[in-house]
N, C-alpha and C. Protein backbone atom coordinates (compact mmCIF):
# COMPACT_ATOMS: atom_id res chain seq x y z
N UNK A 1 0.85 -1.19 0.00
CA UNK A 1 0.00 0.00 0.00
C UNK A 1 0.89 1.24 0.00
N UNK A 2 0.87 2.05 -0.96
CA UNK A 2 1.46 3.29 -1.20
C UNK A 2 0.93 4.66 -0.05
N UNK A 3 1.67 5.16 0.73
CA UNK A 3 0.87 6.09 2.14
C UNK A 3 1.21 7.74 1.04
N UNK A 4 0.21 8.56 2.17
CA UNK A 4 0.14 9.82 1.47
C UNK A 4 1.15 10.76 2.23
N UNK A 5 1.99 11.69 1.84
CA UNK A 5 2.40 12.15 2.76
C UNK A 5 1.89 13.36 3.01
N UNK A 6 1.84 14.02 4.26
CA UNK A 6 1.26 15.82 4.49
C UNK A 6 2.39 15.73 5.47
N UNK A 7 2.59 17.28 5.35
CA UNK A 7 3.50 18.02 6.85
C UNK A 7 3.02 18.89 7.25
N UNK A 8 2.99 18.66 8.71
CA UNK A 8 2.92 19.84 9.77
C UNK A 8 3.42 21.12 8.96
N UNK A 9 2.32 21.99 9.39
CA UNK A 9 2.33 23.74 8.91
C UNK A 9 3.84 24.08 9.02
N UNK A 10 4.50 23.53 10.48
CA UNK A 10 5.30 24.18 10.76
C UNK A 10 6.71 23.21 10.73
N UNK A 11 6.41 22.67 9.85
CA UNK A 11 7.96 22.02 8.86
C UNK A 11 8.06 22.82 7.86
N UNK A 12 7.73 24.16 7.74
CA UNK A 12 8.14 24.51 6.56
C UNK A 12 9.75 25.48 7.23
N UNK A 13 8.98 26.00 8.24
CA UNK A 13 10.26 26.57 9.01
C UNK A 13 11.73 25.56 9.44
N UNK A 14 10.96 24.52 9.78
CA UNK A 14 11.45 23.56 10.44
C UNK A 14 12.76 23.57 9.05
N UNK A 15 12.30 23.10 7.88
CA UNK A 15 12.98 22.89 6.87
C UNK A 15 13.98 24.35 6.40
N UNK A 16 13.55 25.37 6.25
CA UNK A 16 14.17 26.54 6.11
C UNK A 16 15.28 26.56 6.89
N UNK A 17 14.89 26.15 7.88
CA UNK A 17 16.66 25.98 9.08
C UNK A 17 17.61 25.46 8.60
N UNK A 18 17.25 24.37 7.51
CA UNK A 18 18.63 23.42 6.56
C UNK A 18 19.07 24.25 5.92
N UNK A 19 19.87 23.42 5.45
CA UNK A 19 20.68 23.92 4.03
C UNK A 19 19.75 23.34 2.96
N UNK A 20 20.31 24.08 1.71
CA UNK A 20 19.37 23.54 0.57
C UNK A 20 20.12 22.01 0.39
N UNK A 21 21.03 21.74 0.22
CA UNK A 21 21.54 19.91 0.54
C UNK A 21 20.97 19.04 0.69
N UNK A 22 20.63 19.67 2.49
CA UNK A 22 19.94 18.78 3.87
C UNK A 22 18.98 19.01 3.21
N UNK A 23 17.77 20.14 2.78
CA UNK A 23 16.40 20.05 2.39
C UNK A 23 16.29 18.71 1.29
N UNK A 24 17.17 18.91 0.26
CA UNK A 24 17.05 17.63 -0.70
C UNK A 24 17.39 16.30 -0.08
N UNK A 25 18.16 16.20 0.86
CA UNK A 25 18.40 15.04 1.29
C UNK A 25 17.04 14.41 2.09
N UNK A 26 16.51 15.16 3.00
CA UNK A 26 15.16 14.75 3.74
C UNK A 26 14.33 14.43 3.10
N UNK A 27 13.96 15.14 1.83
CA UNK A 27 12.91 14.77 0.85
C UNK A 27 12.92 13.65 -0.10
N UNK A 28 14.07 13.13 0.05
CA UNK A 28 14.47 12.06 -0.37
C UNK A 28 14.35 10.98 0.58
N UNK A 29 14.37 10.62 1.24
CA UNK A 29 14.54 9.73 2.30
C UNK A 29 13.19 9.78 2.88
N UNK A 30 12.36 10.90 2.80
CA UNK A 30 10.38 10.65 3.18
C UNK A 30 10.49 9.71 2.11
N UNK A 31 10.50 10.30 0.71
CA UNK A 31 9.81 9.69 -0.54
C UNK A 31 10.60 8.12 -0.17
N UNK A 32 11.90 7.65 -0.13
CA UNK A 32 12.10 6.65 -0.14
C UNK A 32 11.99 5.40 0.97
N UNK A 33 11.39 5.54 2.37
CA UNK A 33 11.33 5.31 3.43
C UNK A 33 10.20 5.26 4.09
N UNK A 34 9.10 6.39 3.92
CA UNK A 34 7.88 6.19 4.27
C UNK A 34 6.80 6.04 3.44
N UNK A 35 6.73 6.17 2.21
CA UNK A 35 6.17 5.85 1.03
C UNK A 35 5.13 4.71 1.27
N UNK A 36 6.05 3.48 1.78
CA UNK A 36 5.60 2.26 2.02
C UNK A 36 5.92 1.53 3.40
N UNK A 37 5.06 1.06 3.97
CA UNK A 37 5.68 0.44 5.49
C UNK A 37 6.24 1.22 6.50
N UNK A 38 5.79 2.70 6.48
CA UNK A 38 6.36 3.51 7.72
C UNK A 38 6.23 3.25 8.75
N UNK A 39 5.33 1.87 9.51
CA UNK A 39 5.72 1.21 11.03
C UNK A 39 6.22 0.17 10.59
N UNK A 40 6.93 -0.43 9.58
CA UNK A 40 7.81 -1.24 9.89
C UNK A 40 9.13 -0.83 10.58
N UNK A 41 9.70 -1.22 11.24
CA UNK A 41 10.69 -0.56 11.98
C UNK A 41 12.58 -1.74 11.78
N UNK A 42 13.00 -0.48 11.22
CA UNK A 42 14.13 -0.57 10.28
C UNK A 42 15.28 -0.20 11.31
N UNK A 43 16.70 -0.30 10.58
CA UNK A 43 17.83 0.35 11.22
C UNK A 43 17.47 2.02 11.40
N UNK A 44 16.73 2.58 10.15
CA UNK A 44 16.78 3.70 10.05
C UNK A 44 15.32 4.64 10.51
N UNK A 45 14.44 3.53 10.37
CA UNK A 45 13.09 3.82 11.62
C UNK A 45 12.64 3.09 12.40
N UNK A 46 11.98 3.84 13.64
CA UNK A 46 12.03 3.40 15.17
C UNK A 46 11.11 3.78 15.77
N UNK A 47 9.90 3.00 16.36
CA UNK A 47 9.22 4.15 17.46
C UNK A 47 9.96 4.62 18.62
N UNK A 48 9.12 5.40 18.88
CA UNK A 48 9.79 6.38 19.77
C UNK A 48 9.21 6.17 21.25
N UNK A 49 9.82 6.45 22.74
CA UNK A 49 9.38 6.33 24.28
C UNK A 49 8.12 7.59 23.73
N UNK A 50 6.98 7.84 24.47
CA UNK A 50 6.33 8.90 24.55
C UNK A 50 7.16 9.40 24.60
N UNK A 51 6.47 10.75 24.00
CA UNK A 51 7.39 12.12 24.20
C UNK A 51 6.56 13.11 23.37
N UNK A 52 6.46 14.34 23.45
CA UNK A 52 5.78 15.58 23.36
C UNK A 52 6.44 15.46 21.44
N UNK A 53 7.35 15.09 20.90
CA UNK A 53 7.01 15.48 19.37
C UNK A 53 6.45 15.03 18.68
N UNK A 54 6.75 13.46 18.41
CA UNK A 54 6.15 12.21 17.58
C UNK A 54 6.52 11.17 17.83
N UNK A 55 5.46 9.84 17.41
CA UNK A 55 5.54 8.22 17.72
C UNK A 55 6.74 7.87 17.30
N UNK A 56 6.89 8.30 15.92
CA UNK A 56 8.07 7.75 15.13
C UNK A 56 9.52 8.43 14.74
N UNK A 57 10.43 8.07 14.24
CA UNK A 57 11.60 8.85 13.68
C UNK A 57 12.08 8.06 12.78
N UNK A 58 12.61 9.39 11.57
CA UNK A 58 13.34 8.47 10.59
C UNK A 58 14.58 8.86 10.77
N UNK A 59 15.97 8.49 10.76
CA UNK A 59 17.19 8.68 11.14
C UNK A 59 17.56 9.40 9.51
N UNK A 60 18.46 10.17 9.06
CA UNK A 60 19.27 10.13 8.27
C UNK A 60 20.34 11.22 8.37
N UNK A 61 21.52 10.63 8.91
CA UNK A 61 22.87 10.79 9.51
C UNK A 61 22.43 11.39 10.42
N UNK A 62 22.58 12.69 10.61
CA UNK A 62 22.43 13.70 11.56
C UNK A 62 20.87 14.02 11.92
N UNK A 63 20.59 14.31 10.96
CA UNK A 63 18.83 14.72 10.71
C UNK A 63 17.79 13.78 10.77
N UNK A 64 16.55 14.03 11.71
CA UNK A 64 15.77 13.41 11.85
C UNK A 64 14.52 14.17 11.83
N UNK A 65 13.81 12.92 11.55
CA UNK A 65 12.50 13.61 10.78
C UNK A 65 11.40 12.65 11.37
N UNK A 66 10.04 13.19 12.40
CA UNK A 66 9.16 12.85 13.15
C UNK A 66 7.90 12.93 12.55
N UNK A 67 7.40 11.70 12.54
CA UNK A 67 6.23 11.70 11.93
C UNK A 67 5.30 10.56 12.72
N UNK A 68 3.92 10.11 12.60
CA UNK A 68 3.38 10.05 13.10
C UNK A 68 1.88 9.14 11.48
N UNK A 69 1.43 7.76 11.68
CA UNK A 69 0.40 7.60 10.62
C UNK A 69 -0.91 7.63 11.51
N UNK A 70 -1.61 8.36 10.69
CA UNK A 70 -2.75 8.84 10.96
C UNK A 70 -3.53 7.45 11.21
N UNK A 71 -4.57 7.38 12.57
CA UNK A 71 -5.04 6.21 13.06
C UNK A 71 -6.63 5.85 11.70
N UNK A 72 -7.10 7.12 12.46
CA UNK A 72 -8.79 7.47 11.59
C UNK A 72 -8.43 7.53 10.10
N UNK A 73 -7.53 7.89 9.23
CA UNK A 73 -7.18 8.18 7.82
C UNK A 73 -6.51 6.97 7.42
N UNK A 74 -6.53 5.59 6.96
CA UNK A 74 -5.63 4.91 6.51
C UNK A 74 -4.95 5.24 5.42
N UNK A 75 -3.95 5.29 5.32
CA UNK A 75 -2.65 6.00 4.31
C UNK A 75 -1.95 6.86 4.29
N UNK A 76 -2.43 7.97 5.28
CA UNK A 76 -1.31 8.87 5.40
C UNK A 76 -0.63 9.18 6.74
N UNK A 77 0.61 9.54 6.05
CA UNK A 77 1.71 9.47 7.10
C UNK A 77 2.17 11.21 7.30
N UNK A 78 1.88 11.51 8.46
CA UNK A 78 2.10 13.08 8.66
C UNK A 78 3.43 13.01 9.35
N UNK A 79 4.50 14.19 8.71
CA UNK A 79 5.51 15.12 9.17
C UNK A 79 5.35 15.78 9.86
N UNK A 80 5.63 15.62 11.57
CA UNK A 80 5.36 16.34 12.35
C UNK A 80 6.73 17.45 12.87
N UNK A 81 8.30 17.22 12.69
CA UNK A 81 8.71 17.66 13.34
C UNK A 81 10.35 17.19 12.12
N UNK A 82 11.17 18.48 11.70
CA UNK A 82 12.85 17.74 11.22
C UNK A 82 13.37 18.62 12.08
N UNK A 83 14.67 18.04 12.39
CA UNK A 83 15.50 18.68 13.26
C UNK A 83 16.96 17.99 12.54
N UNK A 84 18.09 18.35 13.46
CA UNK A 84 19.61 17.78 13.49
C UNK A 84 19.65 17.31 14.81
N UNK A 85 20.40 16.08 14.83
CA UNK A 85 21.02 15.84 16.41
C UNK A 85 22.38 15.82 15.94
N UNK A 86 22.93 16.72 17.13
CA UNK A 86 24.30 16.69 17.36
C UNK A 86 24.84 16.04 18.78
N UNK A 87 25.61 15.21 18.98
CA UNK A 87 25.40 14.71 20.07
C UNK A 87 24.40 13.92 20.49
N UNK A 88 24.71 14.73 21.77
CA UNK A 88 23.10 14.16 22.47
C UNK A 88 22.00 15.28 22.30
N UNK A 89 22.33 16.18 22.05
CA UNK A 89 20.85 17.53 21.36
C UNK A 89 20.69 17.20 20.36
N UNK A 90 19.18 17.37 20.50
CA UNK A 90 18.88 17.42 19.39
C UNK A 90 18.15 19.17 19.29
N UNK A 91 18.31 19.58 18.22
CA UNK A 91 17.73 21.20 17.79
C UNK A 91 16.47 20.93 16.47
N UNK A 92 15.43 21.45 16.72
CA UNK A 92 14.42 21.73 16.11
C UNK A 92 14.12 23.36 15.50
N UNK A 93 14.61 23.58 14.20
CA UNK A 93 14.59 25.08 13.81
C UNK A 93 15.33 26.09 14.57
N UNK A 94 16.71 25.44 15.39
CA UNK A 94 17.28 25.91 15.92
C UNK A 94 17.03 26.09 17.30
N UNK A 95 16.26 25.22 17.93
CA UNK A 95 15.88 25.08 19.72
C UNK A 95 16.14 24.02 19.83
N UNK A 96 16.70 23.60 21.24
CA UNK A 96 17.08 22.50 22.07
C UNK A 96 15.85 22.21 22.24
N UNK A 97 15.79 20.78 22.19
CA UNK A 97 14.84 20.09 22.35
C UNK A 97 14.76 19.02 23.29
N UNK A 98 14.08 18.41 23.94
CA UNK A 98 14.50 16.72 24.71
C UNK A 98 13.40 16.11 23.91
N UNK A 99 13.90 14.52 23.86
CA UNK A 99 12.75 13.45 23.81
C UNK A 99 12.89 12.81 25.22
């Protein structure tokens, strides 16, 4: 089954924080990664402990990208949250964040 993707209003900022690179690189890795089987859980996706951003994460190197499939909607998979982790921070549009 092919999923739909939407993002949070406020990934657009979220994304503006990258570089144009990192922007192509993330958009690549939704399209190739959550497309299909976004709760299967991979090296490179994982649910997540509760926590105030999202269920899920997709890893790619540094950058991670929180999303969440809609329970009531079967097929789509919402972008809730990209950030960088450095370390052990992680920054969301440039704020420290915890999970």
């Amino acid at each position: 089954m092919r999923y739909v993707i939407e993002f949070a209003e406020s990934v657009r900022g979220q994304m503006k924080a990258l570089s144009a690179r990192q922007r192509g690189v993330v958009l690549q890795a939704i399209e190739r990664n959550l497309l299909h089987e976004p709760l299967q859980e991979t090296r490179k996706r994982k649910p997540l402990r509760p926590n105030p951003v999202a269920p899920w994460a997709l890893r790619i190197g540094s950058l991670r990208v929180f999303y969440e499939v809609a329970e009531g909607e079967p097929g789509i998979v919402r972008v809730l949250a990209v950030g960088q982790k450095q370390g052990n921070v992680l920054r969301i549009a440039g704020r420290e964040v915890e999970l």
